[in-house]
N, C-alpha and C. Protein backbone atom coordinates (compact mmCIF):
# COMPACT_ATOMS: atom_id res chain seq x y z
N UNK A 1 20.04 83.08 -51.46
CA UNK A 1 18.83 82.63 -52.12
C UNK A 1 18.52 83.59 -53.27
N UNK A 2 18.06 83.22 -54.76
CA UNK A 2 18.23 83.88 -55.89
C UNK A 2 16.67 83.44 -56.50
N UNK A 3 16.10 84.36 -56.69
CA UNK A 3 14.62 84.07 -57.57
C UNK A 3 14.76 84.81 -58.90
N UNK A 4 14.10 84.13 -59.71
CA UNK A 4 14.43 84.54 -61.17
C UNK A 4 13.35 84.17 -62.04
N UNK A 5 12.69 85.32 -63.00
CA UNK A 5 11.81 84.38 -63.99
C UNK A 5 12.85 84.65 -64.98
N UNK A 6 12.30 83.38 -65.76
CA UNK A 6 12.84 83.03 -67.17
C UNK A 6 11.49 82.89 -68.08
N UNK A 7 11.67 83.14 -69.15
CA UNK A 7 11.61 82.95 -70.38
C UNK A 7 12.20 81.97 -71.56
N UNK A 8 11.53 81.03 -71.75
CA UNK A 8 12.53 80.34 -72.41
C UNK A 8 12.13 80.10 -74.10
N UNK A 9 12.73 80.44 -75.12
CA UNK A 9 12.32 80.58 -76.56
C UNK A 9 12.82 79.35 -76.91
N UNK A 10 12.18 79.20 -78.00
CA UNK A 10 12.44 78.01 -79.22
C UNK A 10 11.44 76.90 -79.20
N UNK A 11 11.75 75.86 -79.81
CA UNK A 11 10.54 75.02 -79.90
C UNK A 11 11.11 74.18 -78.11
N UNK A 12 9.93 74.75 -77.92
CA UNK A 12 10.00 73.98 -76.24
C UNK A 12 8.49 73.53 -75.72
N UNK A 13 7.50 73.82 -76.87
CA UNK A 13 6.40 72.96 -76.22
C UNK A 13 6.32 71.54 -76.94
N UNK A 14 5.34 70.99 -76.45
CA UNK A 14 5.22 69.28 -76.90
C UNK A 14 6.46 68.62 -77.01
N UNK A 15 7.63 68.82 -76.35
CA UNK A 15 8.64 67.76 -76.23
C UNK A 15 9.15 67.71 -74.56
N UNK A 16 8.20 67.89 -74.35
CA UNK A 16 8.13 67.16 -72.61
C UNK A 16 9.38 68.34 -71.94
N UNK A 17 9.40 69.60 -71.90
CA UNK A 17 9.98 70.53 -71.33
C UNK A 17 9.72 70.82 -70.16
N UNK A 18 8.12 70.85 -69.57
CA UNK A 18 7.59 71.24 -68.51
C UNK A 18 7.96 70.05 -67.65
N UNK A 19 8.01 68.75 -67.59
CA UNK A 19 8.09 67.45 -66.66
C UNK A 19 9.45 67.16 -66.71
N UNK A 20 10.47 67.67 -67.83
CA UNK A 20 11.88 67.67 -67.74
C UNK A 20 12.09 68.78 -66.76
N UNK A 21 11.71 69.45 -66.58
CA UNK A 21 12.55 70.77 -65.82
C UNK A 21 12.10 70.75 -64.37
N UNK A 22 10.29 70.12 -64.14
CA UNK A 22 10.15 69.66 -63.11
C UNK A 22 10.94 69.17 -62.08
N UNK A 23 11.38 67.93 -63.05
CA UNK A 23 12.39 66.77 -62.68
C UNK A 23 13.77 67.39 -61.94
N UNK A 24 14.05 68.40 -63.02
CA UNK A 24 15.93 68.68 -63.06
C UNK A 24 15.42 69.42 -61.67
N UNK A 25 14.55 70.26 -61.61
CA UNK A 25 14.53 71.14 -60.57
C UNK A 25 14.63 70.52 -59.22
N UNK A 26 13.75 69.13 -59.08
CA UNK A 26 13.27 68.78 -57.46
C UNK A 26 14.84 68.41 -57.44
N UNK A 27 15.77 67.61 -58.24
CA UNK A 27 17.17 67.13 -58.32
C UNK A 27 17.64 67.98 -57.18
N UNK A 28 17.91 69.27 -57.72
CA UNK A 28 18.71 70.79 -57.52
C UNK A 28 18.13 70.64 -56.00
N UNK A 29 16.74 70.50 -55.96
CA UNK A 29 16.18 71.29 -54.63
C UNK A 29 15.72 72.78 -55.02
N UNK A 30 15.47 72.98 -56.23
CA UNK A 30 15.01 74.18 -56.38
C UNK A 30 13.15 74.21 -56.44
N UNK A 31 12.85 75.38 -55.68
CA UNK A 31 11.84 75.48 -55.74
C UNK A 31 11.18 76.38 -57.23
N UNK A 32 9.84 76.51 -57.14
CA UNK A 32 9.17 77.65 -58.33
C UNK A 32 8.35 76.69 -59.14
N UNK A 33 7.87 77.29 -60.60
CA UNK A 33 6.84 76.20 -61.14
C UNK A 33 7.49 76.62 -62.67
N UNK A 34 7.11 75.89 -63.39
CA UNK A 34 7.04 76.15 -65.20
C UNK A 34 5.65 75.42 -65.74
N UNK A 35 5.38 76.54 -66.90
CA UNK A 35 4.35 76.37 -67.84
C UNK A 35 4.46 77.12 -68.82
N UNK A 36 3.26 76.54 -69.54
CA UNK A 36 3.61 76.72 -71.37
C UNK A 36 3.15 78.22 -71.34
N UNK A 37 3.72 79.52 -72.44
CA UNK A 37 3.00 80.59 -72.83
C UNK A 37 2.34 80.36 -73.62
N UNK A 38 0.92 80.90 -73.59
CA UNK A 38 0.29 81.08 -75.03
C UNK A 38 1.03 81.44 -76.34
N UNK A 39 2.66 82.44 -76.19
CA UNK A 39 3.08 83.08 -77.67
C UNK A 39 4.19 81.66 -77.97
N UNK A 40 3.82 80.56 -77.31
CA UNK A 40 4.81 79.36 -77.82
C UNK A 40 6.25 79.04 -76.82
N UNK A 41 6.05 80.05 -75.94
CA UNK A 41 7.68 80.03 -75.26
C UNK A 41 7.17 79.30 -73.82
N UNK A 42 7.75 78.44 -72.95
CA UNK A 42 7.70 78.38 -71.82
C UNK A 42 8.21 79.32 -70.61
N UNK A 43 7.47 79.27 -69.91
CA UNK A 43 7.74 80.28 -68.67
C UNK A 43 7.78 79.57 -67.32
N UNK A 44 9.40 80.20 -66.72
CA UNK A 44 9.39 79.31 -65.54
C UNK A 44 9.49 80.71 -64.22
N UNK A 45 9.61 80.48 -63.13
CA UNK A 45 9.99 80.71 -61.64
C UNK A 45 10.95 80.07 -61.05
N UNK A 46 12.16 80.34 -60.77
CA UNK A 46 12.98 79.25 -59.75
C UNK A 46 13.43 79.77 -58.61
N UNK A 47 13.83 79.64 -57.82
CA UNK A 47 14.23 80.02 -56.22
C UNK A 47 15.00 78.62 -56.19
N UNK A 48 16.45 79.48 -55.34
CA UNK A 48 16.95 78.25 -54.31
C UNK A 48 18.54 78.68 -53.96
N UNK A 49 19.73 78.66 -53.82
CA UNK A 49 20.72 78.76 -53.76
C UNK A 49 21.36 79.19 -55.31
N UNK A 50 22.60 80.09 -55.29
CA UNK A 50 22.83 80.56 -56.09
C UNK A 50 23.37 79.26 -57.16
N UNK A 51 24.61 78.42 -56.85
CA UNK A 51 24.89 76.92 -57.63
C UNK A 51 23.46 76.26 -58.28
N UNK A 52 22.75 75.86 -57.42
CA UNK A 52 21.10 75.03 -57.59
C UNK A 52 20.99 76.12 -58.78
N UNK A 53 20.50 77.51 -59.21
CA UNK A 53 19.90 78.16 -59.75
C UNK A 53 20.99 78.39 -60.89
N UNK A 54 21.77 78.13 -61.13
CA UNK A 54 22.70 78.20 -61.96
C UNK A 54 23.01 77.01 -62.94
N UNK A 55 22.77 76.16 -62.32
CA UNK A 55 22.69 74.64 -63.29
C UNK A 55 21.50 74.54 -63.52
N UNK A 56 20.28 75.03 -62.73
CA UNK A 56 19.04 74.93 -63.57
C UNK A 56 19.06 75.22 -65.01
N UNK A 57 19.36 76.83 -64.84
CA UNK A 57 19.62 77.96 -66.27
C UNK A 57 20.39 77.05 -66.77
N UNK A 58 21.58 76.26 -66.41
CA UNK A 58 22.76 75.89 -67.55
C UNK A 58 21.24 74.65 -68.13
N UNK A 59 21.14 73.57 -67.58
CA UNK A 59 20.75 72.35 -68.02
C UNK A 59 19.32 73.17 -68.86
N UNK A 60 18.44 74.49 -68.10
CA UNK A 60 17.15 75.28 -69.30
C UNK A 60 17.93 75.51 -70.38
N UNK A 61 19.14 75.87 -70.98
CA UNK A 61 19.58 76.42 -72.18
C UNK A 61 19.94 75.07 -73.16
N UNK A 62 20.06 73.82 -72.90
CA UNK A 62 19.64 72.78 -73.57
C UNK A 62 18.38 72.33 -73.55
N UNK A 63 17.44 71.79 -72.18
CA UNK A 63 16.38 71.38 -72.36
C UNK A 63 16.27 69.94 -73.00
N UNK A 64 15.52 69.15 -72.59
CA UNK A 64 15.16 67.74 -72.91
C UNK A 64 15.80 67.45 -74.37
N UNK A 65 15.98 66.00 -74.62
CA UNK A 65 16.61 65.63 -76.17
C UNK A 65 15.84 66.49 -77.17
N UNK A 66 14.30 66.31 -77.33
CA UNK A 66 14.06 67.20 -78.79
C UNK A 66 13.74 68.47 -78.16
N UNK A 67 14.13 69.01 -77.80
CA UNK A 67 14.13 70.67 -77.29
C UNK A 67 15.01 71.34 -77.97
N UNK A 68 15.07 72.87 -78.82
CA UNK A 68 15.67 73.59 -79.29
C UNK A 68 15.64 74.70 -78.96
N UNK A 69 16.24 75.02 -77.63
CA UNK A 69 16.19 76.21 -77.63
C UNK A 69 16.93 76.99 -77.84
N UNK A 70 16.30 78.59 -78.31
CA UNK A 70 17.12 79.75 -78.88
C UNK A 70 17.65 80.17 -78.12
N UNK A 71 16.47 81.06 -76.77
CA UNK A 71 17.42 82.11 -75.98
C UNK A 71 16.69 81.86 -74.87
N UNK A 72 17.32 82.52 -73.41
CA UNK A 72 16.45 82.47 -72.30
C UNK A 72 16.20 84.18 -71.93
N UNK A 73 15.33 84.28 -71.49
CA UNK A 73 15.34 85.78 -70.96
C UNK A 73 15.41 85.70 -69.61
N UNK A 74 15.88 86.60 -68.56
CA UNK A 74 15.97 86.18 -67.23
C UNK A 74 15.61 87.27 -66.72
N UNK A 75 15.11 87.54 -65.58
CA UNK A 75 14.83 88.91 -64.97
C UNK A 75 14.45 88.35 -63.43
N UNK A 76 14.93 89.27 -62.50
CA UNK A 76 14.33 88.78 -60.68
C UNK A 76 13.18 88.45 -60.82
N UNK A 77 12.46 88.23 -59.87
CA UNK A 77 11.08 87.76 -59.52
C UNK A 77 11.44 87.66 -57.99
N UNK A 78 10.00 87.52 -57.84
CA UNK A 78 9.99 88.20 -56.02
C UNK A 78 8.79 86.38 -55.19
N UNK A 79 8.74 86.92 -54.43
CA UNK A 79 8.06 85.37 -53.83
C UNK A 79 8.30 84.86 -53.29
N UNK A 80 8.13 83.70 -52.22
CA UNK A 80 8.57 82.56 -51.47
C UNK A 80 7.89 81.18 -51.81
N UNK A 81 8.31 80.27 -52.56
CA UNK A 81 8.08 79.30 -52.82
C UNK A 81 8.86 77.67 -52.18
N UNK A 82 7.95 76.28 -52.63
CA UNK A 82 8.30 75.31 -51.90
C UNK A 82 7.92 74.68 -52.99
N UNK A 83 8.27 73.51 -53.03
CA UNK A 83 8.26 72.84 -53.79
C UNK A 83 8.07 72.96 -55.03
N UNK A 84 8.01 72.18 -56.47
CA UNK A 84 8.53 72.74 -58.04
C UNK A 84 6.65 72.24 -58.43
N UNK A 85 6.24 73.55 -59.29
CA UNK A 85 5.12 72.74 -59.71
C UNK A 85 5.31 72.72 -61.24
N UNK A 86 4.54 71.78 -62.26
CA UNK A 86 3.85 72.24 -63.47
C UNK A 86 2.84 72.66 -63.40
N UNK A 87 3.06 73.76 -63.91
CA UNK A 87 1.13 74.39 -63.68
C UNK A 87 0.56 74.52 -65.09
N UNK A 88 -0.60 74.31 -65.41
CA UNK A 88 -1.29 74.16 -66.88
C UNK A 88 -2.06 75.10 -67.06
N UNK A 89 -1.90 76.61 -66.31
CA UNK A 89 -2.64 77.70 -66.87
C UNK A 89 -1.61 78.52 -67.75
């Protein structure tokens, strides 16, 4: 089991990033949440098996049709989570 925040740069708000990744995530079975940053970047949480958490990151480094993203930042994160949320804070 692998927990990870990300960071995700580029234009990734207002093209439906947060309800795409939702989506890809419950797919996986991965748990954690994503939401928008105030500095323009989205910020996620994921937990789940090392494969599950690995195609997340692959399918986050494209992101939905008009999504452009630059880079991801990744770093552990700690927690026990269930189910994938969007959260709007």
């Amino acid at each position: 089991m692998k927990t990870l925040h990300l960071r995700i740069h580029g234009r990734v708000q207002g093209v439906w990033f947060r309800e795409s990744m939702r989506m890809e995530a419950e797919r996986l079975n991965v748990a954690g949440w994503v939401r928008n940053s105030p500095d323009g970047s989205v910020e996620a949480v994921i937990q789940g098996p090392d494969e599950a958490i690995d195609s997340l990151i692959a399918w986050a480094r494209r992101g939905p049709p008009m999504a452009r993203v630059e880079r991801i930042d990744l770093s552990d994160a700690q927690g026990l989570y269930t189910g994938f949320d969007k959260r709007t804070d």
